[in-house]
Protein backbone atom coordinates (compact mmCIF):
# COMPACT_ATOMS: atom_id res chain seq x y z
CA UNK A 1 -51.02 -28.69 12.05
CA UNK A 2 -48.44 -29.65 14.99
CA UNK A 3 -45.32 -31.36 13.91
CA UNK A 4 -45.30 -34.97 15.22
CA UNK A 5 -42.96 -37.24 17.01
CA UNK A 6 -43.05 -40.47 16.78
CA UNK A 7 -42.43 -42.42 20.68
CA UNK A 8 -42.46 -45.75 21.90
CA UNK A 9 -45.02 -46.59 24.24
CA UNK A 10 -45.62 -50.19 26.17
CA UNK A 11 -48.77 -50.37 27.94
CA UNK A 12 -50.22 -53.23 30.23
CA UNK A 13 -53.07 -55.15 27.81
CA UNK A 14 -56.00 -54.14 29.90
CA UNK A 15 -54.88 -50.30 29.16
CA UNK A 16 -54.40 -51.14 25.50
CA UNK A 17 -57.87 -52.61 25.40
CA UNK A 18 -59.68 -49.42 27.00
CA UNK A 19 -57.27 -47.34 24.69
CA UNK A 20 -58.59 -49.22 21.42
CA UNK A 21 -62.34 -49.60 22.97
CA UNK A 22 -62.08 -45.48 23.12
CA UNK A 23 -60.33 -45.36 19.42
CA UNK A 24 -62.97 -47.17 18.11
CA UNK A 25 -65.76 -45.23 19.51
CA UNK A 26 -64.54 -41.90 18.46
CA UNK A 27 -63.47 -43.21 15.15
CA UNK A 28 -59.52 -42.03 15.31
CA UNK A 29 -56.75 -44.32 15.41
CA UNK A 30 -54.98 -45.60 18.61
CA UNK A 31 -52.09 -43.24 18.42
CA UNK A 32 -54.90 -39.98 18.12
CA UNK A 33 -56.58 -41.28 20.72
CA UNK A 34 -53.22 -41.60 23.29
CA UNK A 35 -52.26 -37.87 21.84
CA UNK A 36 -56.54 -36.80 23.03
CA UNK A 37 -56.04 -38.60 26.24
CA UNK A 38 -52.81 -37.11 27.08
CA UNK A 39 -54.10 -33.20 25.95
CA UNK A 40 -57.35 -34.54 28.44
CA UNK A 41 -55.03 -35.10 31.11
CA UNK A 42 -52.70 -31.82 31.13
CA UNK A 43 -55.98 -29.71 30.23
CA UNK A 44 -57.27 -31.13 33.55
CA UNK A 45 -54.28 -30.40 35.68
CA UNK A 46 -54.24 -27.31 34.88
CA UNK A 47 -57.30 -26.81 35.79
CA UNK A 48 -57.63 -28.42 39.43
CA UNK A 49 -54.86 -26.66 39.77
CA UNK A 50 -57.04 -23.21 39.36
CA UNK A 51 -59.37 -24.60 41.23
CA UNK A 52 -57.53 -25.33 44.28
CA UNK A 53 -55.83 -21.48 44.54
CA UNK A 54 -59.43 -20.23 43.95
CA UNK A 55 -60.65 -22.56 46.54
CA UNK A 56 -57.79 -21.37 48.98
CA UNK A 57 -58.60 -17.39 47.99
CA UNK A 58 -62.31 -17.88 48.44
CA UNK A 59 -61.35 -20.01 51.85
CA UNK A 60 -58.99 -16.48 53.49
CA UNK A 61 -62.20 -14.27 52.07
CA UNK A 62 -64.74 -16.59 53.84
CA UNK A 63 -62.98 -16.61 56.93
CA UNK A 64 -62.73 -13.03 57.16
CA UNK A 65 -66.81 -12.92 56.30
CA UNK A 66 -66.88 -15.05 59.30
CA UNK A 67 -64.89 -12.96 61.39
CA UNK A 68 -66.65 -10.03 60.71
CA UNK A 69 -69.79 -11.43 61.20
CA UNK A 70 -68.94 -12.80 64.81
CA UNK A 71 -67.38 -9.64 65.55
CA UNK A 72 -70.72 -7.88 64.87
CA UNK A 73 -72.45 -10.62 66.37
CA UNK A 74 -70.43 -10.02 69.57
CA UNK A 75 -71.07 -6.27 69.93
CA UNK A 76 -75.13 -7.01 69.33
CA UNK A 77 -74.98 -9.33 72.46
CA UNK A 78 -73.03 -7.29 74.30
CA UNK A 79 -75.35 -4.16 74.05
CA UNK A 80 -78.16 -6.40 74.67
CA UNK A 81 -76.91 -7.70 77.43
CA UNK A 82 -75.58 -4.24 78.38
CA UNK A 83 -79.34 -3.07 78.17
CA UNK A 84 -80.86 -5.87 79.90
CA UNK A 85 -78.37 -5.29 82.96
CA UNK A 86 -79.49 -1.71 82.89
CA UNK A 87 -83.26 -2.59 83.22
C-alpha cells in the first residue's frame, strides 16, 4: 500500500458538501474520496493531453490526405478539360 501524508486542506462548504455527498455514496471516508478525486483529475490530464498531440498528428496527416486529393482532383479536371478543348 502507498505510504500516506497527512495535509491540511480548507475547502469552501459547498465543495465540502459535494465531497461528503460523493464519500457517502461510494462508501469511503472524506479523505479517500479527496485522494480518488485528485488520482481522477491527474489520470484525466494526462490523458487530454494524449488526446490533443493525437488530434494535432491526425490534423498534419489529414491535411496532407487533403492535399493529395485536390492535387489529383486538379490533374482529372485538367485532362478533362484538356480533352474537351481538343474535341
Amino acid at each position: 500500500m502507498a505510504q500516506l501524508k497527512e495535509i491540511v486542506v480548507s475547502l469552501p462548504d459547498e465543495i465540502l458538501s459535494e465531497v461528503d455527498g460523493l464519500a457517502k455514496k461510494h462508501k469511503v471516508d472524506r479523505s479517500q474520496m479527496i485522494a480518488r478525486i485528485a488520482r481522477t483529475y491527474i489520470l484525466r490530464r494526462g490523458l487530454r493531453r494524449r488526446m490533443k498531440a493525437g488530434y494535432i498528428e491526425m490534423a498534419d496527416i489529414n491535411t496532407e490526405i487533403a492535399e493529395f486529393c485536390l492535387e489529383a482532383d486538379n490533374k482529372a479536371l485538367n485532362l478533362y478539360e484538356d480533352m474537351l478543348l481538343e474535341m
